[in-house]
Protein backbone atom coordinates (compact mmCIF):
# COMPACT_ATOMS: atom_id res chain seq x y z
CA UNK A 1 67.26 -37.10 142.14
CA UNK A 2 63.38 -37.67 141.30
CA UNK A 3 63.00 -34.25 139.68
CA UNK A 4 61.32 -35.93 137.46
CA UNK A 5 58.33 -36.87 139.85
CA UNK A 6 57.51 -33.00 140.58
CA UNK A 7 54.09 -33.28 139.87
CA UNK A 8 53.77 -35.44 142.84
CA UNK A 9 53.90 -35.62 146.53
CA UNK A 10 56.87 -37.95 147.37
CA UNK A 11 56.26 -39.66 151.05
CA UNK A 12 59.34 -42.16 151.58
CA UNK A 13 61.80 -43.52 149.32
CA UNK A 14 63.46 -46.94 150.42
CA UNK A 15 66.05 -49.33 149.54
CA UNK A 16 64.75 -52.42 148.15
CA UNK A 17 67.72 -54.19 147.33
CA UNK A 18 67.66 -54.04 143.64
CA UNK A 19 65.44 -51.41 142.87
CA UNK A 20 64.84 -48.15 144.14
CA UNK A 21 61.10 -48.59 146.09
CA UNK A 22 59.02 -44.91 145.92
CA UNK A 23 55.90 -44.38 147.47
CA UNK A 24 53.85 -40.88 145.90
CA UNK A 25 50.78 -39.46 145.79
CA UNK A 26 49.01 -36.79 143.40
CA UNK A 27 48.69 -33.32 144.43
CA UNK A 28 45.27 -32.58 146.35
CA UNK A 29 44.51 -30.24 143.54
CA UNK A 30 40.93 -29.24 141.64
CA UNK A 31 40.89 -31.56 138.12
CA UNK A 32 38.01 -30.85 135.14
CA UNK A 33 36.25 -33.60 134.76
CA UNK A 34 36.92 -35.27 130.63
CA UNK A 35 33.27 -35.20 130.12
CA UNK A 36 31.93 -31.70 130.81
CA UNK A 37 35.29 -30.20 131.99
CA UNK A 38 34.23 -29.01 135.86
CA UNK A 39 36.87 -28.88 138.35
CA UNK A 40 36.59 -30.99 141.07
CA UNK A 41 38.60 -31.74 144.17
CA UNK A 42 35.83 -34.21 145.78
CA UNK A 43 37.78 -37.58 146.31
CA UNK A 44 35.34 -40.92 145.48
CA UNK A 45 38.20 -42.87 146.47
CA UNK A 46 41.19 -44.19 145.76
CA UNK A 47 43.45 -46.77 143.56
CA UNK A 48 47.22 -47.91 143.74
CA UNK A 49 49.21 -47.86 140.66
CA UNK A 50 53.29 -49.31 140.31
CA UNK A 51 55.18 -47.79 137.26
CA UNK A 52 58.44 -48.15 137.12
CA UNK A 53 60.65 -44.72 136.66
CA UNK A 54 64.82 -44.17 134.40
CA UNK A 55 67.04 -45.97 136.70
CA UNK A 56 69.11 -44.17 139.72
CA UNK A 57 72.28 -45.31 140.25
CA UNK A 58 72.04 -47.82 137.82
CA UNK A 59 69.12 -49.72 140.14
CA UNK A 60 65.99 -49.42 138.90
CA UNK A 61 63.31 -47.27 140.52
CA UNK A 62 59.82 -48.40 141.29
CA UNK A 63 57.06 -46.01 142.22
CA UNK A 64 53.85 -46.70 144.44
CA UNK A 65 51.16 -43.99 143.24
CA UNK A 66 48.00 -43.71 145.09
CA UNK A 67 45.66 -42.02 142.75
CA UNK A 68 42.56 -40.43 143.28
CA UNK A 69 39.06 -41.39 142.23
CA UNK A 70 36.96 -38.21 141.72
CA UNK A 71 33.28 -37.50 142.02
CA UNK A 72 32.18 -34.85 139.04
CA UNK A 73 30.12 -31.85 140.48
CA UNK A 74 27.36 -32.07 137.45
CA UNK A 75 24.66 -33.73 138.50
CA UNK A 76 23.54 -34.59 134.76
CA UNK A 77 26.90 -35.65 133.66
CA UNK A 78 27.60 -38.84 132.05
CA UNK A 79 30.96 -39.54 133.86
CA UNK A 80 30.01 -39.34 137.46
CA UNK A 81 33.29 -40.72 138.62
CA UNK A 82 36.57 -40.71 136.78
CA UNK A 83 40.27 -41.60 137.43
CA UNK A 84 42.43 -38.85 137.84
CA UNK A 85 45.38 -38.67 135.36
CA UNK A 86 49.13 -37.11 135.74
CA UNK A 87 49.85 -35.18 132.22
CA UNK A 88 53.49 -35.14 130.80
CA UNK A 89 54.08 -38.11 133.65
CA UNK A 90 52.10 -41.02 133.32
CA UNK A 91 49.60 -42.07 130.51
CA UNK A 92 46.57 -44.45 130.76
CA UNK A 93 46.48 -48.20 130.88
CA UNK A 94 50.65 -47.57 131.06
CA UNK A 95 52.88 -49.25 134.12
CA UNK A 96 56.09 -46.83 132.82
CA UNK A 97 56.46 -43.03 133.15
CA UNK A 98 56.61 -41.23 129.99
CA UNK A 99 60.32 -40.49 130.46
CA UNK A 100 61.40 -44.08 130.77
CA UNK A 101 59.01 -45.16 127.62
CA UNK A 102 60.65 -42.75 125.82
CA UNK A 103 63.73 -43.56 126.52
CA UNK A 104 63.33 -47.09 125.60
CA UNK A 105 61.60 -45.96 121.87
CA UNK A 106 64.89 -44.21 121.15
CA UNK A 107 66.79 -47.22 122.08
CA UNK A 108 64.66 -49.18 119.85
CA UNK A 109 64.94 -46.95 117.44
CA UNK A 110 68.54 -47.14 116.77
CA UNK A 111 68.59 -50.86 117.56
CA UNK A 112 65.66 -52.50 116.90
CA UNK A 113 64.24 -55.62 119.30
CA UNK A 114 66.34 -58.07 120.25
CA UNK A 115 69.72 -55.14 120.33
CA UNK A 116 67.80 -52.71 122.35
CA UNK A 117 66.82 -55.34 125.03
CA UNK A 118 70.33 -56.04 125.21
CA UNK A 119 71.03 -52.86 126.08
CA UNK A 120 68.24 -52.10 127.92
CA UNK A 121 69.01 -55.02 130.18
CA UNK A 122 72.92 -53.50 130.69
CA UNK A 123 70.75 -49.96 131.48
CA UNK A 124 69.11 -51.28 134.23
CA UNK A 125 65.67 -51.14 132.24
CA UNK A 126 64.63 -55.05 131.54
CA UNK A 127 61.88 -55.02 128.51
CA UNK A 128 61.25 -58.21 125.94
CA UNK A 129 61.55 -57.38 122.43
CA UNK A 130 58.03 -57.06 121.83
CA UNK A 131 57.85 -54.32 124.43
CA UNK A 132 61.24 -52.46 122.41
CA UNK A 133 59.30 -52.82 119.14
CA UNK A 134 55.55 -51.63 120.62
CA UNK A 135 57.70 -48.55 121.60
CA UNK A 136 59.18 -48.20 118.54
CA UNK A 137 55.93 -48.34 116.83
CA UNK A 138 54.12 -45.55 119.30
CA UNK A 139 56.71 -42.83 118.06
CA UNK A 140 54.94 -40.54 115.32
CA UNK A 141 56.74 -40.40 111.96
CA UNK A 142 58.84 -37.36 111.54
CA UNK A 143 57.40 -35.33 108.48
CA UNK A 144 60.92 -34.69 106.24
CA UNK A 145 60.28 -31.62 103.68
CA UNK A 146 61.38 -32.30 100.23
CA UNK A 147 64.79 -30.83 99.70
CA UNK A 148 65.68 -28.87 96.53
CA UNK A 149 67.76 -32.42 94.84
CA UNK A 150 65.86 -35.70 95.22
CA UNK A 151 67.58 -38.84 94.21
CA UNK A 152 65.55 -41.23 92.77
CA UNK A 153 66.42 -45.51 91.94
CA UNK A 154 64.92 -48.76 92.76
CA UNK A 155 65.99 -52.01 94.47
CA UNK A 156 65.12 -55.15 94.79
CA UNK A 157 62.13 -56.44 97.49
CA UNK A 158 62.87 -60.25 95.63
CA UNK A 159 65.17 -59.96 92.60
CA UNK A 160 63.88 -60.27 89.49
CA UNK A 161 60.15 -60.52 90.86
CA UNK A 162 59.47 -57.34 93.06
CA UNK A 163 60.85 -54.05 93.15
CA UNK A 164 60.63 -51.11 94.98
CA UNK A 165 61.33 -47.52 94.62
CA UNK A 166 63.16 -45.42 97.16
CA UNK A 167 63.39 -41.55 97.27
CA UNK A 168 66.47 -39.78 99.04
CA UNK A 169 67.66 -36.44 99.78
CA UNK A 170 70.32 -36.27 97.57
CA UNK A 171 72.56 -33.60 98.89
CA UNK A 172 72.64 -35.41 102.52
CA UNK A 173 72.02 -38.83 101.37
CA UNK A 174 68.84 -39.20 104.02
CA UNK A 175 66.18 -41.51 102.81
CA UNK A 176 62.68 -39.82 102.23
CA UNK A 177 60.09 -42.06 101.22
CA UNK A 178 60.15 -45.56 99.82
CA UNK A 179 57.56 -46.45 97.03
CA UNK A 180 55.69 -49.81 96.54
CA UNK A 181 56.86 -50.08 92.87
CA UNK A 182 59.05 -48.90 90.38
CA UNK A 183 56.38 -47.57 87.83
CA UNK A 184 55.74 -44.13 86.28
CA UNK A 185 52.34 -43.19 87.81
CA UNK A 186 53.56 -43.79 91.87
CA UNK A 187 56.82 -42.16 91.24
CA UNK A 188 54.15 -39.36 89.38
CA UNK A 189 51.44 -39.16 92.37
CA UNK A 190 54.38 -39.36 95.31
CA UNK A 191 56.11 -35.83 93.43
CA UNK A 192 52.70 -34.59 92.96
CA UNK A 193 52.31 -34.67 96.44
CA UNK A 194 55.37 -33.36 97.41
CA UNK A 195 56.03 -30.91 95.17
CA UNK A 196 58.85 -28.88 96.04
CA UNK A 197 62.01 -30.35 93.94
CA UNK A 198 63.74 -28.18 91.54
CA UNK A 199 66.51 -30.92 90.71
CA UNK A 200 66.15 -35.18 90.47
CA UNK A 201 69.33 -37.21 90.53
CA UNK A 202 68.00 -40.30 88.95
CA UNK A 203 69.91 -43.42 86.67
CA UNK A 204 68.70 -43.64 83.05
CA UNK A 205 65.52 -45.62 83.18
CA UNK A 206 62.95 -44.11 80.82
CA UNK A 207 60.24 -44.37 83.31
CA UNK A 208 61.52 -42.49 86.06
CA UNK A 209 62.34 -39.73 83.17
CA UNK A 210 58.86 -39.86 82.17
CA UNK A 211 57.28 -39.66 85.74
CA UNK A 212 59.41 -36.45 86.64
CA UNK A 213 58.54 -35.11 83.11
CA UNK A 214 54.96 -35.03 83.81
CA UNK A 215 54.90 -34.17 87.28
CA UNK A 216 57.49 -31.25 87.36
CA UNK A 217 57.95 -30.35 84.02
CA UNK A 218 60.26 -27.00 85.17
CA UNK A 219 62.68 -29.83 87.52
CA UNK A 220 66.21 -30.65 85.75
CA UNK A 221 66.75 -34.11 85.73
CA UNK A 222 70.46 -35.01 85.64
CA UNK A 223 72.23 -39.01 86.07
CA UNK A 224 73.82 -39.90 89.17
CA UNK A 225 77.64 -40.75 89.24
CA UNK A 226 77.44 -43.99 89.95
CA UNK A 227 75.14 -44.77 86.57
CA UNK A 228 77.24 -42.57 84.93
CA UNK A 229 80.78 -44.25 85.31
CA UNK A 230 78.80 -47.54 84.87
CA UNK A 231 77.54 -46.43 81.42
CA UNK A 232 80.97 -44.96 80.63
CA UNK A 233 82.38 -48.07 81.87
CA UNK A 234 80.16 -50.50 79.12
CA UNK A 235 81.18 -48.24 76.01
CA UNK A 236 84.56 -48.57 77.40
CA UNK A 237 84.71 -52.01 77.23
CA UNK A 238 82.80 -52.23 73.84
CA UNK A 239 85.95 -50.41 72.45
CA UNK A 240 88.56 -52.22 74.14
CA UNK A 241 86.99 -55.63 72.61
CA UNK A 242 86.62 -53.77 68.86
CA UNK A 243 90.42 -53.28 69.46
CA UNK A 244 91.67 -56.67 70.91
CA UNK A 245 93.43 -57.89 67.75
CA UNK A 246 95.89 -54.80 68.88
CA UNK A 247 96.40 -55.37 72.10
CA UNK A 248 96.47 -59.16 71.79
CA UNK A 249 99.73 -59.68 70.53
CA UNK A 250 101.27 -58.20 73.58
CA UNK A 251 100.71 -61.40 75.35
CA UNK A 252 103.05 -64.44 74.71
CA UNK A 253 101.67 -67.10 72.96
CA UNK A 254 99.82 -70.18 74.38
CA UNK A 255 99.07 -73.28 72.84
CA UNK A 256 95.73 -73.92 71.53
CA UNK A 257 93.31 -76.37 73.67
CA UNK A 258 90.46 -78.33 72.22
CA UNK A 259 88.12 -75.51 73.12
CA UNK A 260 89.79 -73.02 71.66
CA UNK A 261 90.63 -75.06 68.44
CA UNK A 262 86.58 -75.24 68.03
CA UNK A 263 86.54 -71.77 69.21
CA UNK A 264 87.78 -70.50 65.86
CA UNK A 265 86.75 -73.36 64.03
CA UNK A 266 83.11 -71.76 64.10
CA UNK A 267 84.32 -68.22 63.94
CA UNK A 268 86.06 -69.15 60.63
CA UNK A 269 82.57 -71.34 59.61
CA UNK A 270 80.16 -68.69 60.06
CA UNK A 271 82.18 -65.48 58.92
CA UNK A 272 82.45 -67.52 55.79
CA UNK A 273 79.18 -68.06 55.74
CA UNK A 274 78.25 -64.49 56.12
CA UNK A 275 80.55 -63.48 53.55
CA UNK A 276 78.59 -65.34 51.06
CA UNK A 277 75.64 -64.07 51.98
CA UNK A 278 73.99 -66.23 54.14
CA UNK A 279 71.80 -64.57 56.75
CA UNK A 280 72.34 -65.26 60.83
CA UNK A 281 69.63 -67.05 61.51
CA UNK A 282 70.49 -69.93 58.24
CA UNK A 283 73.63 -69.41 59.91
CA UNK A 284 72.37 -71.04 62.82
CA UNK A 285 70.51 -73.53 60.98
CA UNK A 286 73.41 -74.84 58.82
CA UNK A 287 75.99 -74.89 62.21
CA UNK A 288 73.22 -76.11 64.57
CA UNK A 289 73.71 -73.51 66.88
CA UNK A 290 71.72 -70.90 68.76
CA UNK A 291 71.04 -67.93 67.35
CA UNK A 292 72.42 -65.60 69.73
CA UNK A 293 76.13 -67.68 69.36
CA UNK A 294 75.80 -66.86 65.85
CA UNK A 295 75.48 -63.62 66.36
CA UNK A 296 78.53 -63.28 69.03
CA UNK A 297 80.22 -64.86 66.73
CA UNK A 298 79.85 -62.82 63.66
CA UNK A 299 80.50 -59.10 66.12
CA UNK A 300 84.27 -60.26 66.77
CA UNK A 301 86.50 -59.32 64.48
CA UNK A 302 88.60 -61.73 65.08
CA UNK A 303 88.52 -64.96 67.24
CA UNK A 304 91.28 -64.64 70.09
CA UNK A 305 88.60 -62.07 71.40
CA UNK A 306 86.16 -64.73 72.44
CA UNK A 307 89.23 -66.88 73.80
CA UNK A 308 88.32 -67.86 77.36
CA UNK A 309 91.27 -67.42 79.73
CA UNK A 310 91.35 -69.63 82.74
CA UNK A 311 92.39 -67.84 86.11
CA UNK A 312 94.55 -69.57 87.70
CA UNK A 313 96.14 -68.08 91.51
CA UNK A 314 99.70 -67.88 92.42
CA UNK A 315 101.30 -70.91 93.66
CA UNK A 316 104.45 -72.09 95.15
CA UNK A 317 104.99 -74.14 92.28
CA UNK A 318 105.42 -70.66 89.83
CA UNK A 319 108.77 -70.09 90.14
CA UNK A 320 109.57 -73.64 88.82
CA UNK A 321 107.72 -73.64 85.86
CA UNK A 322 110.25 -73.10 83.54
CA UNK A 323 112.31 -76.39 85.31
CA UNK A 324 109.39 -78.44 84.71
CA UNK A 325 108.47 -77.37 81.38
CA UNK A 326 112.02 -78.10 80.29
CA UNK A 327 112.05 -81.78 81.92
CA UNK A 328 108.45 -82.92 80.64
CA UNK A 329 109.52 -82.14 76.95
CA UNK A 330 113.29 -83.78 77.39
CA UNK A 331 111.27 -86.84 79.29
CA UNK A 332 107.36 -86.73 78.76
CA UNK A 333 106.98 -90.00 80.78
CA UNK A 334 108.86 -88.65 83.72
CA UNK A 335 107.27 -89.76 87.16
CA UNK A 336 106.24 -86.84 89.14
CA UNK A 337 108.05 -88.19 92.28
CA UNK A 338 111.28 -87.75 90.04
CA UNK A 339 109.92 -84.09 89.43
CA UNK A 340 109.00 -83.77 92.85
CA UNK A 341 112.32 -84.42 94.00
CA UNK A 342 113.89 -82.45 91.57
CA UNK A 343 112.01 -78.71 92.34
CA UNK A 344 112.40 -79.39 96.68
CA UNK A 345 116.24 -79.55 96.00
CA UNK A 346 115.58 -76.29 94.28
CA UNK A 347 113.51 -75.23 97.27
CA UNK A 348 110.07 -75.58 96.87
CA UNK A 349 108.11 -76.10 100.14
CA UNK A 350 104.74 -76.98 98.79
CA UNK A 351 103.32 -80.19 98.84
CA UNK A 352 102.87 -82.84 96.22
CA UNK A 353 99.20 -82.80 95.72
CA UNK A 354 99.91 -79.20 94.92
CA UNK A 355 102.48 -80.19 92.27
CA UNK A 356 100.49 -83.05 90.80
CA UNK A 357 97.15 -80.56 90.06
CA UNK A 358 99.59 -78.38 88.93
CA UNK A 359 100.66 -80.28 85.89
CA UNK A 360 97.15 -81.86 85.76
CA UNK A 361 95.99 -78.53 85.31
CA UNK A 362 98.22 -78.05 81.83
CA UNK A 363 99.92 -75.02 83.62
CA UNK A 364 103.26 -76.28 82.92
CA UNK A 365 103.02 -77.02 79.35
CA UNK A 366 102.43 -73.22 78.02
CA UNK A 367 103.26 -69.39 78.74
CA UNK A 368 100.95 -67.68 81.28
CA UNK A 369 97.58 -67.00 80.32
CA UNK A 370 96.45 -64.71 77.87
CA UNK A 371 95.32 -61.02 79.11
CA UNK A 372 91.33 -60.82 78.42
CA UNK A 373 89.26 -57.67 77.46
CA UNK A 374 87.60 -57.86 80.83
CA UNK A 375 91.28 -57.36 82.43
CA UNK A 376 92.32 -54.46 80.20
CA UNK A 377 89.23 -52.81 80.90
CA UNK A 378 89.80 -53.00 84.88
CA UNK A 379 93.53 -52.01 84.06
CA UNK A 380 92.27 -49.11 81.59
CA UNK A 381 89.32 -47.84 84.73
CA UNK A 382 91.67 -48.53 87.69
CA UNK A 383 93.10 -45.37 89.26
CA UNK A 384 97.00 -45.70 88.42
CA UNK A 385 97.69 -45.20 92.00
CA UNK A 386 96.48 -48.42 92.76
CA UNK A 387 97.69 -50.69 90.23
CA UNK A 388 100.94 -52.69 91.12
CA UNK A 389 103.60 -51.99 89.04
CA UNK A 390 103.63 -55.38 87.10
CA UNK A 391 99.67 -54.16 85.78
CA UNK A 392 101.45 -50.20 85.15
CA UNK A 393 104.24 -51.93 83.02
CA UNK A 394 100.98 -54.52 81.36
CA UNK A 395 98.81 -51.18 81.16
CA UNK A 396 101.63 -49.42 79.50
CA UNK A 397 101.81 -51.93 76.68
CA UNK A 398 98.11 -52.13 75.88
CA UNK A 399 97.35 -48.30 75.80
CA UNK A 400 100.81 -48.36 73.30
CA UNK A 401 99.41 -51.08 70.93
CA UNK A 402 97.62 -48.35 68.58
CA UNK A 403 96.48 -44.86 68.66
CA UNK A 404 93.31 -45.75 69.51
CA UNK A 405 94.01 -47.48 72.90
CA UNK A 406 95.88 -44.42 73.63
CA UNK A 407 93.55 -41.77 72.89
CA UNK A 408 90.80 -44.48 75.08
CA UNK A 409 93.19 -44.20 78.05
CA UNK A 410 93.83 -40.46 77.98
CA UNK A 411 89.28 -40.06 77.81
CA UNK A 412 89.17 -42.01 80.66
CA UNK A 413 91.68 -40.44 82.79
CA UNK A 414 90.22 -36.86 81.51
CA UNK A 415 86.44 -38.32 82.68
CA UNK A 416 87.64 -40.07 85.75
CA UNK A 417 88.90 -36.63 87.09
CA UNK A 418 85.96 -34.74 86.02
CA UNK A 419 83.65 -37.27 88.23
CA UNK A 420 85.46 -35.20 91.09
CA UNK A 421 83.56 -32.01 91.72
CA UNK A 422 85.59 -28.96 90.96
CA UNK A 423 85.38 -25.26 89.74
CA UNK A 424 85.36 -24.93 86.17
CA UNK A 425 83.81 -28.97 85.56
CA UNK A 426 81.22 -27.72 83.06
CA UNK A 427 83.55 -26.09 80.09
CA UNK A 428 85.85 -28.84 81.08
CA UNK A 429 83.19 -31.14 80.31
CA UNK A 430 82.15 -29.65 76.95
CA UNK A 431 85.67 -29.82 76.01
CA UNK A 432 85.48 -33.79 76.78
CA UNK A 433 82.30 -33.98 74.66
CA UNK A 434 84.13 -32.06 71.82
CA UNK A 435 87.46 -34.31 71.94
CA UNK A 436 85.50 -37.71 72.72
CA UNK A 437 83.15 -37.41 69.79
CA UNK A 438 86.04 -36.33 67.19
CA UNK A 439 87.97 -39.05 67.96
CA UNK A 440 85.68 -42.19 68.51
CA UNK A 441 81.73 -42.77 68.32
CA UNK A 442 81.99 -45.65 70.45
CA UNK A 443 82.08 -44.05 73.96
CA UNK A 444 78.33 -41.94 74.59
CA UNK A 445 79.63 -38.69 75.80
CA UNK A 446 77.43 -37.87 79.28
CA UNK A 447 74.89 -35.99 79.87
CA UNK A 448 75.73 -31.89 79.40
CA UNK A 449 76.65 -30.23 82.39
CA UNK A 450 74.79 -29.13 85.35
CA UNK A 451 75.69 -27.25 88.88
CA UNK A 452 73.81 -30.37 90.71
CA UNK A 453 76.00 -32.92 88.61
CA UNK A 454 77.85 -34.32 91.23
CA UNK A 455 75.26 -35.38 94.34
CA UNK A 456 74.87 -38.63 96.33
CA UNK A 457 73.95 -41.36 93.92
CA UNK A 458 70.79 -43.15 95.98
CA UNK A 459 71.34 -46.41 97.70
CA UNK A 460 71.00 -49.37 95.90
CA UNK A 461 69.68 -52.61 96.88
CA UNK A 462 72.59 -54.27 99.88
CA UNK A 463 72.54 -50.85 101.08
CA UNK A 464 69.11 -49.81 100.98
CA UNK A 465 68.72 -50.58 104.58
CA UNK A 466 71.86 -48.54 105.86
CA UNK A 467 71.06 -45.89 103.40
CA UNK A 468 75.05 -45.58 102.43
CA UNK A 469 76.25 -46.70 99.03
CA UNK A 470 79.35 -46.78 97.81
CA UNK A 471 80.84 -45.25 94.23
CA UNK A 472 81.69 -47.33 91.28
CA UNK A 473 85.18 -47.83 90.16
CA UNK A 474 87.29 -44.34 90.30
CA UNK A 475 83.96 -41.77 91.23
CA UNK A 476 83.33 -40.30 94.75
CA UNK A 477 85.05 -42.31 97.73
CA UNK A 478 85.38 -45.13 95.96
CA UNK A 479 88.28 -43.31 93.90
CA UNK A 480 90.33 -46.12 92.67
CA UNK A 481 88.29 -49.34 93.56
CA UNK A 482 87.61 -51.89 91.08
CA UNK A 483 84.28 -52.04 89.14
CA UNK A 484 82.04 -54.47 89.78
CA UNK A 485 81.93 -56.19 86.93
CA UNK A 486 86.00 -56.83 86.42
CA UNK A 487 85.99 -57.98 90.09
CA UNK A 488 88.11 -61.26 90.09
């Protein structure tokens, strides 16, 4: 039961109610003194210490140690007395064995303070959090060897103010090292240091390539999945806009608001404008308008493509649109009690407030809202499997508005399944390459191909402190998710 107290002379164990009462000595044994290292056995006196022990029973145990003061033998020494100490059981100026403090540093370590008291407390060990975290803090840092693939990215300490740098094992995903900066020459003196990495997984900054360029010159650098779809995804969408007057006229038409009556009011102004001649930033002086409007402006081919598109949820009043629409243009002065009454007989359950910002909202007077570029692109980077089938039959109709939406879709399902690690990825990668710069030179073709293609991408910055991230839109685990940026 008390193996653990070997090294010393147990004389009665009782019951103290709560706790588990001990009462030890040491071992009348010869110990060197810490000066000049002579054995001595010659007891000065002697001293009481109570530590506490791991728990029995779940009771704690409490141990009485008398300990011996020694005299040293040496005349001449320095230390003429001196405390005896118990090695591998009890450590100086400490009132826990070394079993029970380490137990609590691993409990600390998975939990941190106030978690690991918590459960400390239910263990039959009672600490306060500062005692969990001065634990924690006594355990030396493990020293991780650099594996053959590093992943390298940065996050965000305070966004848009301070960032940090974090280095991970990118086969495993374990964490590293994390940097005080995201700049060339401490990403350069941390691989300097720890030279050892034949392959970094990083995104596409230029600074991180120049870093690993001068540090390990022979290391292949290749992009992470996650940067890579995200990249991918961008081009994507720069083609599905260049195409919207297409796919546009799938959508049923839907009558023109104030702001979208200016809306191509100044598209028709400054494309005018430009076909005479004038320059974007006279542009801008002649419309009183910022520059950078201008120059949305003039990219669109055509204006529906900067039409906004308000998005509006399903509501009980849907299914009665087409009743109201029909009533408000017979009678436009009809109350809304009258239509109220009307659409309950007809079975709606909702409630009249409901109704009333329902026509305030204009959704009544017009078809359903116009699909945007934003909501092709998520139908267009969407794994089919997931898509309900009223966005297959809407996905259908935009990849079938020209050739070039169709040859986009069958790229992306090509690329989507190469971001899946497989035999036989590289030459089906080169063959992507081939077929995606022949047909458009919108979409960047990746990077070429490389054995380590395919590793953890490194945590960004929610996730930095779980060290887990998840993939973007149809790569890795997150096959099938919506991106990030089409999120509604």
């Amino acid at each position: 039961m008390f193996s653990g107290l070997s090294a010393l002379v147990v004389e009665d164990v009782a019951d103290g109610g709560d706790a588990i009462v001990v009462t030890a000595r040491t071992r009348d044994v010869a110990v060197p003194c810490p000066v000049c290292g002579s054995p001595t056995a010659k007891a000065h006196g002697y001293h009481r210490r109570t530590v506490a022990d791991v728990p029995v029973d779940g009771r704690q145990v409490v141990v009485h140690l008398r300990v011996r003061r020694l005299a040293c033998p040496i005349l001449g020494c320095r230390r003429q007395t001196f405390r005896e100490q118990i090695p591998g059981l009890l450590e100086r100026h400490q009132r826990r064995t070394v079993r029970l403090a380490g137990q609590i540093s691993q409990v600390a370590r998975e939990l941190c303070g106030r978690a690991a008291t918590r459960l400390a407390g239910l263990l039959a060990v009672p600490v306060s959090r500062s005692t969990a975290l001065r634990n924690l803090r006594r355990l030396p840092l493990p020293r991780r060897e650099v594996p053959r693939v590093i992943g390298v990215d940065d996050f965000a300490l305070k966004r848009r103010h301070r960032y940090a740098t974090i280095v991970t094992n990118a086969e495993t995903g374990e964490r590293i090292d994390v940097l005080s900066d995201r700049t060339a020459d401490t990403l350069e003196t941390w691989l300097r240091e720890h030279p050892g990495a034949e392959v970094v997984c990083r995104d596409g900054s230029a600074t991180y390539a120049e870093a690993v360029r001068r540090a390990l010159p022979d290391a292949v650098q290749v992009s992470d999945r996650w940067h890579l779809w995200r990249n991918f995804c961008d081009k994507v969408q720069l083609e599905i806009r260049a195409h919207a007057g297409c796919w546009a006229t799938i959508n049923p038409s839907r009558p023109g608001g104030i702001r979208e009556q200016t809306t191509r009011e100044r598209w028709t102004k400054i494309h005018d404008l430009l076909g005479q001649g004038v320059g974007l930033l006279e542009c801008a002086r002649r419309l009183s308008l910022a520059l950078n409007t201008v120059k949305r402006y003039a990219r669109m081919p055509e204006p529906q493509a900067l039409r906004l598109t308000p998005a509006y949820r399903p509501t009980l009043v849907d299914p009665y649109r087409d009743h109201l629409r029909e009533r408000r243009r017979a009678d436009p002065a009809v109350p809304v009690t009258h239509l109220l009454r009307e659409i309950r007989d007809l079975g709606y359950t909702g409630s009249a407030n409901l109704l009333v910002r329902y026509l305030s909202q204009g959704r009544a007077e017009g078809d359903r809202p116009v699909t945007t570029p934003r909501h092709a692109g998520r139908l267009l980077l969407t794994d089919p499997e997931n898509l309900r089938p009223k966005e297959t039959a809407l996905l259908e109709k935009i990849t079938a508005a020209c050739p070039e939406m169709t040859q986009l879709a069958d790229l992306i399902n090509v690329f989507a399944t190469l971001l899946k690690p497989a035999e036989g990825n590289d030459l089906k990668l080169t063959e992507w390459i081939t077929t995606a710069r022949a047909r458009t030179r919108r979409i960047r073709p990746p990077p070429p191909p490389h054995p380590d293609r395919h590793p953890p991408s490194p945590p960004t910055t929610e996730q930095t402190r779980s060290f887990d991230r998840p993939c973007f839109g149809r790569c890795g685990s997150g096959h099938g998710s919506r991106p990030a940026w089409c999120r509604r």
